[in-house]
Every structure is written in structure tokens, then in C-alpha cells.
Protein backbone atom coordinates (compact mmCIF):
# COMPACT_ATOMS: atom_id res chain seq x y z
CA UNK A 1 -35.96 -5.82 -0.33
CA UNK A 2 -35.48 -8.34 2.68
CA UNK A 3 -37.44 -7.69 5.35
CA UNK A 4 -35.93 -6.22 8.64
CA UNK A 5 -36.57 -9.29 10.97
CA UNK A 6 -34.33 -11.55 8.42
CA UNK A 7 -31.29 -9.31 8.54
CA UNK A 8 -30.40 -9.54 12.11
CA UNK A 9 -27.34 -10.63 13.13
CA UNK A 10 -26.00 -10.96 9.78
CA UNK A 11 -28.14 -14.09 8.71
CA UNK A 12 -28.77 -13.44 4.92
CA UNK A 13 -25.27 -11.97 4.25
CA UNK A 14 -23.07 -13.68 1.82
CA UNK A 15 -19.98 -12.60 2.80
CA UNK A 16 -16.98 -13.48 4.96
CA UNK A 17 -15.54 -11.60 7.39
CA UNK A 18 -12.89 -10.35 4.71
CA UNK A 19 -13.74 -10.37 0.96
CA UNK A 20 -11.00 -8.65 -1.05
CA UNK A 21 -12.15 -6.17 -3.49
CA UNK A 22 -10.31 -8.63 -6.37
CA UNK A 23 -11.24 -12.40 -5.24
CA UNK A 24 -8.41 -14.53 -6.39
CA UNK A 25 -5.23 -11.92 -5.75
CA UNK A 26 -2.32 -13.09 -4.29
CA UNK A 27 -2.10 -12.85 -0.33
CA UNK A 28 -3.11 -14.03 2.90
CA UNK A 29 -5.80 -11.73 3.92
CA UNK A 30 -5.32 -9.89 7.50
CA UNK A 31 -3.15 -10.76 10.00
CA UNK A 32 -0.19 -11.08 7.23
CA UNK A 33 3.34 -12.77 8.09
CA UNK A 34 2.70 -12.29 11.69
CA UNK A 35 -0.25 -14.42 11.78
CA UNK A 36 1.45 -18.04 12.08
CA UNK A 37 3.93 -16.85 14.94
CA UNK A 38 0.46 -15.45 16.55
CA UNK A 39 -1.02 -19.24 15.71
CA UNK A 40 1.50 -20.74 17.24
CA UNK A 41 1.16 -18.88 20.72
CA UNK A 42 -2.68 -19.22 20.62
CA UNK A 43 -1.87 -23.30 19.85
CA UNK A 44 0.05 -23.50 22.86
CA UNK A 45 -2.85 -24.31 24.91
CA UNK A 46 -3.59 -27.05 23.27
CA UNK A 47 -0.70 -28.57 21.38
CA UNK A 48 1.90 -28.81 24.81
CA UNK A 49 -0.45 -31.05 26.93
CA UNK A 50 -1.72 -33.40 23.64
CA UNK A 51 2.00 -33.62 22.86
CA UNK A 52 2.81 -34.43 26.25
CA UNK A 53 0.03 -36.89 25.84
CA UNK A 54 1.17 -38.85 23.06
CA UNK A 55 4.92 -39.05 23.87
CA UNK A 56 3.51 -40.80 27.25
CA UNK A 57 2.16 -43.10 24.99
CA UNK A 58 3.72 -46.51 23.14
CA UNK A 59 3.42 -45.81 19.57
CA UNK A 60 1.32 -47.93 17.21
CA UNK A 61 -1.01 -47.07 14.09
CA UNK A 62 -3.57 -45.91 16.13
CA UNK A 63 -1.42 -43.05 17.94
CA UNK A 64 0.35 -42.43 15.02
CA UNK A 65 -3.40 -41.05 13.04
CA UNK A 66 -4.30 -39.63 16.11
CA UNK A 67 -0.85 -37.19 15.80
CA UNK A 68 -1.70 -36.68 12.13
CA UNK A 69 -5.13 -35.23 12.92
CA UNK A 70 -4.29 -33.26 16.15
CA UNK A 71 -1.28 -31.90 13.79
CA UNK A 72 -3.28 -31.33 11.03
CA UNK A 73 -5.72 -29.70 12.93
CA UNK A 74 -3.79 -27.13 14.31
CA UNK A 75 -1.76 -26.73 11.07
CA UNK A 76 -5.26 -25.95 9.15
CA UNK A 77 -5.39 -23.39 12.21
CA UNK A 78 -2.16 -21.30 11.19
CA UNK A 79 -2.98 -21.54 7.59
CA UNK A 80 -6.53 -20.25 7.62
CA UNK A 81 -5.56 -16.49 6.59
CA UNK A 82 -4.25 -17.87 3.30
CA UNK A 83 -8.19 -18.67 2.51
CA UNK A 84 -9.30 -15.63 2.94
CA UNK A 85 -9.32 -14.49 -0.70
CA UNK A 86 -10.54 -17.84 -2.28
CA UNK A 87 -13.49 -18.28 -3.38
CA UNK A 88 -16.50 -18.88 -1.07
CA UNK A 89 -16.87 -22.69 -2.00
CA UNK A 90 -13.12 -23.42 -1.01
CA UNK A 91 -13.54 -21.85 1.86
CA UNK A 92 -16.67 -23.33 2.98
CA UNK A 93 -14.78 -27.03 2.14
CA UNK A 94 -11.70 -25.49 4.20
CA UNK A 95 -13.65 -24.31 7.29
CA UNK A 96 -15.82 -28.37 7.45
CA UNK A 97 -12.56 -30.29 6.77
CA UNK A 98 -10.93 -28.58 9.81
CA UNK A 99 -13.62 -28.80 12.15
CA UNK A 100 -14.25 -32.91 11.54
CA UNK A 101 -10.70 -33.16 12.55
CA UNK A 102 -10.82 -30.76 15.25
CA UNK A 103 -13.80 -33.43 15.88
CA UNK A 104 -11.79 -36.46 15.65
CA UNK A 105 -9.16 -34.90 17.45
CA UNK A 106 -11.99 -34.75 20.48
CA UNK A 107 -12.64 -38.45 19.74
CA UNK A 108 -9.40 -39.37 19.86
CA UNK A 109 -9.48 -38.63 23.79
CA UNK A 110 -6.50 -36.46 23.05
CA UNK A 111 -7.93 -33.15 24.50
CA UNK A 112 -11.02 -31.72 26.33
CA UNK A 113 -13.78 -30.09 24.54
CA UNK A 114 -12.34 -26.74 24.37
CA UNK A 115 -10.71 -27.98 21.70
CA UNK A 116 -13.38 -27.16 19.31
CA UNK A 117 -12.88 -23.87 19.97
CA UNK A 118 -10.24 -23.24 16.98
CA UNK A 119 -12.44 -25.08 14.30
CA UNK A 120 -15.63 -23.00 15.00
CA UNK A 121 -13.96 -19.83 15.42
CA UNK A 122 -12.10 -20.13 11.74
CA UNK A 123 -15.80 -20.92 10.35
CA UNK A 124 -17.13 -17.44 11.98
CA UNK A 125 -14.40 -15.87 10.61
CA UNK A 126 -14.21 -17.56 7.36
CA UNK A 127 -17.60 -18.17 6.10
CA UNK A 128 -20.81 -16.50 5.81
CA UNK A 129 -22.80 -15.84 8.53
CA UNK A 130 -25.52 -18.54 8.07
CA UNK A 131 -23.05 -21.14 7.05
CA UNK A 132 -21.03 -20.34 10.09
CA UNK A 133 -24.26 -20.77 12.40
CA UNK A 134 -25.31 -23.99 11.33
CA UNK A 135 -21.83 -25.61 10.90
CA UNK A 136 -20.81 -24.09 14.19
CA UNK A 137 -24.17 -25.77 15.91
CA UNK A 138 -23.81 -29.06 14.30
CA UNK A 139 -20.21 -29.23 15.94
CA UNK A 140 -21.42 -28.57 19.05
CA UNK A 141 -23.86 -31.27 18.93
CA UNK A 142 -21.27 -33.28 17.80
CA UNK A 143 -19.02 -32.91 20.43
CA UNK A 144 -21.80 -33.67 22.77
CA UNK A 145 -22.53 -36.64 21.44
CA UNK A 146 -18.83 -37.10 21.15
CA UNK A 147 -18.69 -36.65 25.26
CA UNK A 148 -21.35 -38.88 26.23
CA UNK A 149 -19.67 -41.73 24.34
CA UNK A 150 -16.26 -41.14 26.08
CA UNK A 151 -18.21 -41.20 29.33
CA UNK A 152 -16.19 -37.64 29.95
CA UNK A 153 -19.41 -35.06 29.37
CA UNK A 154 -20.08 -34.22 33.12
CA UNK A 155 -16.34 -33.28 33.19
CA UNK A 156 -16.00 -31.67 30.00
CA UNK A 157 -19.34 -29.80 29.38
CA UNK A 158 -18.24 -26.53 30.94
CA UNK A 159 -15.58 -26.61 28.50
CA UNK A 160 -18.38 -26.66 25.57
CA UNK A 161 -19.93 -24.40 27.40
CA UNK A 162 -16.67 -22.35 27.06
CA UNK A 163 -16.41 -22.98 23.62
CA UNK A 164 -20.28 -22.02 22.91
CA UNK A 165 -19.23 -18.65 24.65
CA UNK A 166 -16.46 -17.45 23.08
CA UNK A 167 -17.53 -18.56 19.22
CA UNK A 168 -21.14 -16.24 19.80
CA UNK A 169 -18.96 -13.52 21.05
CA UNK A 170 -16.51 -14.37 18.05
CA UNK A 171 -19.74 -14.70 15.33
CA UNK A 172 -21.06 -10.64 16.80
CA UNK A 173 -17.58 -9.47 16.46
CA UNK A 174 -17.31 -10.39 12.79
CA UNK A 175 -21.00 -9.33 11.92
CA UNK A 176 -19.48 -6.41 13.38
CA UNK A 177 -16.69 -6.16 11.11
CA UNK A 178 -18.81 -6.93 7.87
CA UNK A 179 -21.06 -4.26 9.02
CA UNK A 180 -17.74 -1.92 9.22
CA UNK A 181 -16.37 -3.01 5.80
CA UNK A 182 -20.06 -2.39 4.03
CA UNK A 183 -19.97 1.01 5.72
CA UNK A 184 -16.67 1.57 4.52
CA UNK A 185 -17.62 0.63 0.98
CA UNK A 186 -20.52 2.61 1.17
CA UNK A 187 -19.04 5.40 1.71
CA UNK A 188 -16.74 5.02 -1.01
CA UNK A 189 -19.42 4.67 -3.02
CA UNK A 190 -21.33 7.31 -1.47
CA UNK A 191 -17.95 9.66 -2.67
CA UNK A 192 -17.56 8.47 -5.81
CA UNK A 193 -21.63 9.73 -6.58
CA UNK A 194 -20.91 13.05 -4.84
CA UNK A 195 -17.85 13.71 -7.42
CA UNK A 196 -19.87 12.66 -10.34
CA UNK A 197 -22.72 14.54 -9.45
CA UNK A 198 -20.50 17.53 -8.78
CA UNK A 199 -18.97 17.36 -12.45
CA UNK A 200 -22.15 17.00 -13.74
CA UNK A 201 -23.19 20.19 -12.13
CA UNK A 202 -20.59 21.89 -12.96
CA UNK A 203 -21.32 20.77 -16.57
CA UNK A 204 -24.50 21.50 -16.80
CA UNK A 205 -23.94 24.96 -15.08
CA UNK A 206 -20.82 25.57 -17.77
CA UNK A 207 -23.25 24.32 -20.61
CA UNK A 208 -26.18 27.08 -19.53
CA UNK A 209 -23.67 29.96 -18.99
CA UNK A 210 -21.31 29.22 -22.32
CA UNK A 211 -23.74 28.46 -24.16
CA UNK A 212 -25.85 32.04 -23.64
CA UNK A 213 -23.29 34.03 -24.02
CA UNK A 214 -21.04 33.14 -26.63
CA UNK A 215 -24.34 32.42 -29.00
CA UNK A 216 -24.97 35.87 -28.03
CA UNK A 217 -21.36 37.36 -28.46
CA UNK A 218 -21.60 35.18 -31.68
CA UNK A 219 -24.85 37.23 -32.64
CA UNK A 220 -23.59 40.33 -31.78
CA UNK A 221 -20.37 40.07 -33.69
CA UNK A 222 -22.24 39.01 -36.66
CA UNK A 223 -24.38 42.30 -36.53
CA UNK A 224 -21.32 44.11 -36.46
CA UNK A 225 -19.84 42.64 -39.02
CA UNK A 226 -22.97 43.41 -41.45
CA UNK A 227 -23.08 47.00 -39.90
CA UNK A 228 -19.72 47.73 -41.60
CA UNK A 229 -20.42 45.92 -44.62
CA UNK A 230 -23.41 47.31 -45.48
CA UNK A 231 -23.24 51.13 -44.17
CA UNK A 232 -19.97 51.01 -42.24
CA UNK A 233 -21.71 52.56 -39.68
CA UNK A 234 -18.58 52.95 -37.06
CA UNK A 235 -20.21 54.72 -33.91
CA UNK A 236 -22.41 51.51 -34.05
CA UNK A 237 -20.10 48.98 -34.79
CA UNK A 238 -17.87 50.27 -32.15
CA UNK A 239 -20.88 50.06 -29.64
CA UNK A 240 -21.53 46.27 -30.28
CA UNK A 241 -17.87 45.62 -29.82
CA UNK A 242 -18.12 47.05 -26.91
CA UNK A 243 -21.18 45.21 -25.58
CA UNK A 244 -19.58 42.07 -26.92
CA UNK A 245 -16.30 42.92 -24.78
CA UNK A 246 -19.05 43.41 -21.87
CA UNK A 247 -20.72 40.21 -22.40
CA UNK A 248 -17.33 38.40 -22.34
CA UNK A 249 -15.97 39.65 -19.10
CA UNK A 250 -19.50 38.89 -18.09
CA UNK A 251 -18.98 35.30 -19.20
CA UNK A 252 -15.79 35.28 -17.50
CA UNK A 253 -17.08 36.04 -14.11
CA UNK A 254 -19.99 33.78 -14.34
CA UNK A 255 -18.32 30.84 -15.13
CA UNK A 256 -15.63 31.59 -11.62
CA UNK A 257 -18.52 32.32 -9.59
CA UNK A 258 -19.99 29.29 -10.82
CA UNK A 259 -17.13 27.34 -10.28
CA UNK A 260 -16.73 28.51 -6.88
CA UNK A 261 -20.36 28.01 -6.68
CA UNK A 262 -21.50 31.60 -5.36
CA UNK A 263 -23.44 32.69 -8.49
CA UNK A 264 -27.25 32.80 -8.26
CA UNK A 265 -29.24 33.59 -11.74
CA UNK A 266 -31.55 35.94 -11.22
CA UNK A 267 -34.75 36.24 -13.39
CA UNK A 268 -35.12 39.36 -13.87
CA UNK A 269 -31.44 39.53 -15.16
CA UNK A 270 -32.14 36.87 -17.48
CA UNK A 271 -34.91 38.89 -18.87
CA UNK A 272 -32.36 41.97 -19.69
CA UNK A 273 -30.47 39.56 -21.19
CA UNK A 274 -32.68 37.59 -23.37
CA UNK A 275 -34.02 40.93 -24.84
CA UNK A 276 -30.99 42.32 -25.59
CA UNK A 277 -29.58 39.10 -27.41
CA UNK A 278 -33.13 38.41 -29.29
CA UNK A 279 -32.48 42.29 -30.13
CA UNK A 280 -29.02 41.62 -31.44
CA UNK A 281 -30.69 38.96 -33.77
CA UNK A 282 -33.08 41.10 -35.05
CA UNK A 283 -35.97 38.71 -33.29
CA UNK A 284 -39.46 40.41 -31.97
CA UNK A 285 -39.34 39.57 -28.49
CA UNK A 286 -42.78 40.28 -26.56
CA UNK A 287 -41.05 39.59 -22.97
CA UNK A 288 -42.75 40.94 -19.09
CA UNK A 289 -41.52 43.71 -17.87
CA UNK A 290 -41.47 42.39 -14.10
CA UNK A 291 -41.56 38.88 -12.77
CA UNK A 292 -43.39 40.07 -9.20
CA UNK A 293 -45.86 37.56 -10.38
CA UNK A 294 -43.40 34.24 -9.97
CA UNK A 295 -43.11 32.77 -6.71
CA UNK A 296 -39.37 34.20 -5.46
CA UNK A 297 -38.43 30.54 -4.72
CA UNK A 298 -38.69 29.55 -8.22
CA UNK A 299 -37.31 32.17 -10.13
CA UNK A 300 -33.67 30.78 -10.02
CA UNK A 301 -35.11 27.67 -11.51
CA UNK A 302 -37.26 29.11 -14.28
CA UNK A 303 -33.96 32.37 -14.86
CA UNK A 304 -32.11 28.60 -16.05
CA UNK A 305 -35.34 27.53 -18.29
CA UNK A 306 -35.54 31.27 -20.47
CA UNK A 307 -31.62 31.29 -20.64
CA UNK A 308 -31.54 27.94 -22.23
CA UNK A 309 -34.70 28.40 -24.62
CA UNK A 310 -33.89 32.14 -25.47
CA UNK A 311 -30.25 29.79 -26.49
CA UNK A 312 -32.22 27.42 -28.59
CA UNK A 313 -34.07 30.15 -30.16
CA UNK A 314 -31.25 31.74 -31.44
CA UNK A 315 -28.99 28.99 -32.46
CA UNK A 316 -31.47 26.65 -34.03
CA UNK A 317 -34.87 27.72 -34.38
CA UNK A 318 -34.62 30.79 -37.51
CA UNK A 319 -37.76 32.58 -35.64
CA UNK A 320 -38.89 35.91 -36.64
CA UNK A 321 -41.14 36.31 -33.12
CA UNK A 322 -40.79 34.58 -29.35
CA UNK A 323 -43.46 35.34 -27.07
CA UNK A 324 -42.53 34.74 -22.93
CA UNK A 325 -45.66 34.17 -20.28
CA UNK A 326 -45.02 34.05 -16.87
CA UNK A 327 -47.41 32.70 -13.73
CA UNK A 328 -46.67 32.09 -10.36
CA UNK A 329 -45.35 28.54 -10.82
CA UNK A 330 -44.94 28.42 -14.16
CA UNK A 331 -42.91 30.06 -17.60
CA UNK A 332 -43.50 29.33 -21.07
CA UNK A 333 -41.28 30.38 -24.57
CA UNK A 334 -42.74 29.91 -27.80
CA UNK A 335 -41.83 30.79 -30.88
CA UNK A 336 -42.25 30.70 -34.54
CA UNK A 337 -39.51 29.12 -35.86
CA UNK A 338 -38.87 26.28 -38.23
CA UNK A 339 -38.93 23.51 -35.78
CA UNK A 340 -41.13 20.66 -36.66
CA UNK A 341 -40.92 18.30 -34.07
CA UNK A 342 -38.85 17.96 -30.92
CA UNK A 343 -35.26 17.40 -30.55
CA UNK A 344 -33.94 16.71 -26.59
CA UNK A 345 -30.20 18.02 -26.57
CA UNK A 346 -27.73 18.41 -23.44
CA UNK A 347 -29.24 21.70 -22.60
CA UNK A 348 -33.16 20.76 -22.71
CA UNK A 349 -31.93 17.24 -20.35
CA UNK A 350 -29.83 19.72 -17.81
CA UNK A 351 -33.18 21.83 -17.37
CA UNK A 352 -35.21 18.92 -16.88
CA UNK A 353 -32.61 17.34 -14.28
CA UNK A 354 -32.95 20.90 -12.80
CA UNK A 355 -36.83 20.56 -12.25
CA UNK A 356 -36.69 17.49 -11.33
CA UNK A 357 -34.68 18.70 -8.47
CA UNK A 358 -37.45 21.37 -7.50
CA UNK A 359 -40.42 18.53 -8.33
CA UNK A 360 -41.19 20.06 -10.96
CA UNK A 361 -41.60 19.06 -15.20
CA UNK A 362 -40.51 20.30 -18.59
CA UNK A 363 -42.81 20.02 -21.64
CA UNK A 364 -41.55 20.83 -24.94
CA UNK A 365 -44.34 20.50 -28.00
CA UNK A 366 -44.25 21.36 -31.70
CA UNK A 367 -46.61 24.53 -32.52
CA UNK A 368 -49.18 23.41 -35.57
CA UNK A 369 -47.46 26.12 -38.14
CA UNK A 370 -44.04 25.56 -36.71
CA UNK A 371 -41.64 26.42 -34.12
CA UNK A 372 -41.28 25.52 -30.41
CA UNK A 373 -43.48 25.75 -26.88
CA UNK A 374 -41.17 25.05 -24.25
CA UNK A 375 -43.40 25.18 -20.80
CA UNK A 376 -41.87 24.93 -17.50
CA UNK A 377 -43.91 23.93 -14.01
CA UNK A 378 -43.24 23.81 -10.54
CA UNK A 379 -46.72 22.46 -8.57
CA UNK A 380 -46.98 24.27 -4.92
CA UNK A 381 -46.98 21.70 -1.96
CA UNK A 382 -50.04 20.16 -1.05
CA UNK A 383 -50.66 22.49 2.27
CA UNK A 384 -49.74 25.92 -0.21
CA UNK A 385 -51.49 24.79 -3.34
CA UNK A 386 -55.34 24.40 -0.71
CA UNK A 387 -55.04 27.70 -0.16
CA UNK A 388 -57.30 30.06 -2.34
CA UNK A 389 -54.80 32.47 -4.04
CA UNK A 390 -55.58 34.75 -6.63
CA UNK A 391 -54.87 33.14 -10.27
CA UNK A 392 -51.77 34.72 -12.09
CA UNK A 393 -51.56 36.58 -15.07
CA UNK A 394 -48.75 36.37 -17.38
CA UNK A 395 -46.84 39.54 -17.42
CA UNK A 396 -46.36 40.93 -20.95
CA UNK A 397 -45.01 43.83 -23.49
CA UNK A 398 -43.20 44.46 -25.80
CA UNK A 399 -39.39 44.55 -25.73
């Protein structure tokens, strides 16, 4: 990272006042098709007294150049736009090539100094900063030299001193404008992150709620389904359709709300839940009773961690037991499934993303006889965690 001191005044940028987004596409850059009829009225200045100048004049060779390069000059001067969107080497070639014959026009004792003025102001608007500074200088010096040699610098140095003026007022304006334009991009980009990060959200919120509840709807209407094969038990069946109508409107309403983004998880509801889908799938579930223990701040937080896990658990890990241990800053789900090692799918990276967000870190290990520890942990703040606080003990129970 450049160090503040060397990004003052727009030194170390690379850019010109206007670099199109596509370098290379067809057009002239600002100003458009009323920029020549503006170059001609800013010309005026200069062009009707030099012109009046050489008409007084015989014509040989030598007044004929000096036409071509006070013409030239001010023809490089309407066509400068048109370089806008080349590349930075063209331009640079442009911007020198005008200002030696806005330089020779000077020599030519067809004008007065201030005719430098249109050469170094199409370098501060053409070039990059630091270019524009030392080209811009070495003209100057130039046209001092250039002064002393006509004999013509104690009448003509306010004019430099003119031109001096207005080009440093000219070179702040366009650091101005660059500054603008990275602002403006920034922002753009600044947008375009907020609308990814919402979708991702959003995904990652849709992936935690759909995924709970229709592996427990799925559950659910499995037990059913065995219920009447096997007894054809109807007063129960009935009663799991009915929870699994109840879990889908449930679904439903979470997955507005989170769209709308007014749904908080709660813990303790995630708890209900949990045992009643570990229940479903005929899974021991030793789960607390209360979470008084957990820090309120972090219960949303670790209400995402068992939802997810509790989802693991049932769709891939075949347990026949899952333990859950809370503390104040932390939760951990284990179980005894088949699991051997660790696999990180969508849901395990949203949760981490999740306590990242709260500074906090998700461990998942392999247990030695198989199955899964999944431990979630949110440190305190430096000034909370040198307090003395009593050390918490996971609530337990059976479900």
C-alpha cells in the first residue's frame, strides 16, 4: 500500500482525466460534437491576432511553416477529445507533439507566451497526473528560455505567469475529477458486493430453513408411511400428517419472514424442534432443557449451528444417539453415527461464514468409534472475558 505522503495531488495515479470503462470504443470522450465549435471560440484568442499577423506579412518558406505549426497547433487543440479513449501511450505521444509546436509556435514570434496555455492544459487533461507535471514544467522552462532568446521575457513573463496559473488550477480540477470518477466506481463496486452478499444471505438463510424442515417433513412422512404399513395405526398416522401439515406452513412463514428479513431463530425454539424431528427418526436425543446458561447475544448464532447439525444428523449420519452441551459461549453436537472423517458441505461453510461474522470458529472432528463432534465458539471480548465469571455447565436430559 503507497504511503499517504505519495498520493497527494494525484502523483502516483495512472489515469487520465477520462478512462472509458472499454479502452479502444468508438467516440470522442466528453465534450462530444459540441466540443470543436467550443474549440473554436476558446481559439479565438489566439488564432485572430497570429492570423492578422501573418497576412501582414510577405509570404516565403519561412512564414509559410510558421502557419503550418500555429494551424496545426490549434487543430491538435479541437481534436484532443478524440484521444481520450486511446490508449495511454498515444496519448502521452499526442499531448508532447502538441506542446513542441505550441513551442515552436512561441519561437516563431507569432504570439505571446500565453500561448502555451492550450498545450499544457490538453496534457492535464489528457495524461496522468505525473506525466502531466513534468511535461507541463519542462514547457514552461522552455518557453522561458524561449523568451530570453527573443529578447521579449520582461514583456511576456506575466503571460507565463498566466499560463503557470491557470494549468495548476486546471491540473487540481482534474485530480478532482479522477477522484470523482474513482468514487463513482467505487461505489458501483461497493453495490455490486452489497447485492451479492445479500443473495448469499438469503441463500444461506433459505439453505438452513429448507433444509430443516423438509428433512424433517421428509422424516415424518416416512414414519407415517411405516405406521400404516406395519399396524395401520390411523389415529397416529393422522397425527403425523398433521404435524407434517404444521411443519410446512411453518416452513412457509419462515422462509417470508426471512425474505423480508424480520425472522430471528430463537434457541430455545430450535431445541423443540430438534427433539421433535430426532423423535420422528426414532434417534435418542439427550438435549438441555433450558439454554439460561448461553450468553443471550449468542443464541441466534448457535439456534443456526443445532438446526444445521440436528440436519446433518438426520440426513447423513445413520446415528442411533446425539448428545447436545451447551456453555455460555459455546454448543457442541455429537453423535454416533457412521461418519468417518469430515465432509464440509454448503450448510457446514454458511455456519462458519456465520461465526465468522460474530468472531467466532467452527470445529468439526471425527469421534474414534465413529460419527461426528461439531463444536461451535464465540470468545467474549477482551474487557468481558477478565472478568471472573462463574464457569458454565452444560445443560442436559433426556428428551
Amino acid at each position: 500500500m503507497a504511503e499517504p505522503g505519495k498520493r497527494r495531488f494525484g502523483l502516483d495515479s495512472k489515469e487520465s482525466w477520462w478512462e472509458d470503462p472499454l479502452p479502444g470504443a468508438p467516440g470522442q470522450g466528453p465534450g462530444g460534437r459540441r466540443w470543436p465549435v467550443l474549440a473554436v471560440a476558446f481559439l479565438l484568442p489566439f488564432l485572430v491576432p497570429v492570423t492578422r499577423s501573418l497576412l501582414a506579412k510577405p509570404v516565403t518558406p519561412g512564414l509559410v511553416l510558421t502557419a503550418v505549426v500555429v494551424y496545426a497547433y490549434s487543430a491538435c487543440y479541437a481534436m484532443f477529445p478524440y484521444f481520450f479513449r486511446r490508449p495511454r501511450s498515444v496519448k502521452l505521444v499526442f499531448g508532447i507533439t502538441m506542446n513542441v509546436l505550441g513551442l515552436a509556435s512561441l519561437a516563431s514570434a507569432t504570439g505571446s507566451g500565453f500561448v502555451l496555455l492550450y498545450g499544457t492544459a490538453v496534457v492535464v487533461f489528457l495524461v496522468p497526473a505525473a506525466w502531466s507535471v513534468i511535461i507541463d514544467l519542462s514547457v514552461l522552462a522552455i518557453g522561458v528560455v524561449i523568451l530570453l532568446a527573443r529578447g521579449s521575457f520582461m514583456a511576456d513573463y506575466g503571460d507565463l505567469i498566466t499560463v503557470g496559473s491557470i494549468t495548476l488550477a486546471m491540473f487540481f480540477m482534474a485530480n478532482l475529477v479522477r477522484a470523482i470518477r474513482r468514487l463513482e466506481r467505487a461505489n458501483e463496486e461497493i453495490a455490486t458486493l452489497a447485492v451479492t452478499n445479500e443473495r448469499q444471505r438469503v441463500a444461506r438463510d433459505l439453505h438452513d430453513l429448507l433444509g430443516h424442515s423438509l428433512t424433517t417433513i421428509t422424516v415424518k412422512a416416512g414414519l407415517a408411511r411405516r405406521v400404516l404399513e406395519s399396524s395401520g395405526d390411523i389415529p397416529r398416522t393422522v397425527e403425523e400428517i398433521r404435524e407434517i401439515e404444521a411443519l410446512t406452513r411453518s416452513a412457509l412463514s419462515d422462509v417470508r419472514a426471512t425474505v423480508s428479513e424480520y425472522r430471528e431463530v430463537s434457541l430455545s425454539a430450535e431445541l423443540v424442534g430438534a427433539r421433535a424431528a430426532l423423535r420422528a427418526a426414532e434417534i435418542d436425543a439427550d438435549l438441555p432443557h433450558a439454554v439460561d446458561n448461553v450468553r443471550p447475544e449468542f443464541q441466534t448464532t448457535f439456534g443456526y449451528v443445532l438446526r444445521e447439525a440436528v440436519t446433518n444428523v438426520l440426513r447423513h449420519s445413520g446415528a442411533q444417539h446425539v448428545t447436545v452441551r451447551l456453555g455460555d459461549t459455546w454448543l457442541e453436537v455429537e453423535d454416533d453415527g457412521r461418519a468417518t472423517g469430515v465432509v464440509a458441505g454448503n450448510g457446514l461453510r454458511g455456519l462458519s461464514e456465520r461465526l465468522a461474522a460474530a468472531g467466532g470458529t467452527l470445529r468439526t472432528s471425527a469421534r474414534p468409534g465413529g460419527g461426528l463432534l461439531v463444536r461451535a465458539e464465540i470468545p467474549l471480548p477482551e474487557s468481558r472475558a477478565a472478568s471472573p465469571a462463574v464457569r458454565a455447565e452444560p445443560a442436559g436430559g433426556l428428551a
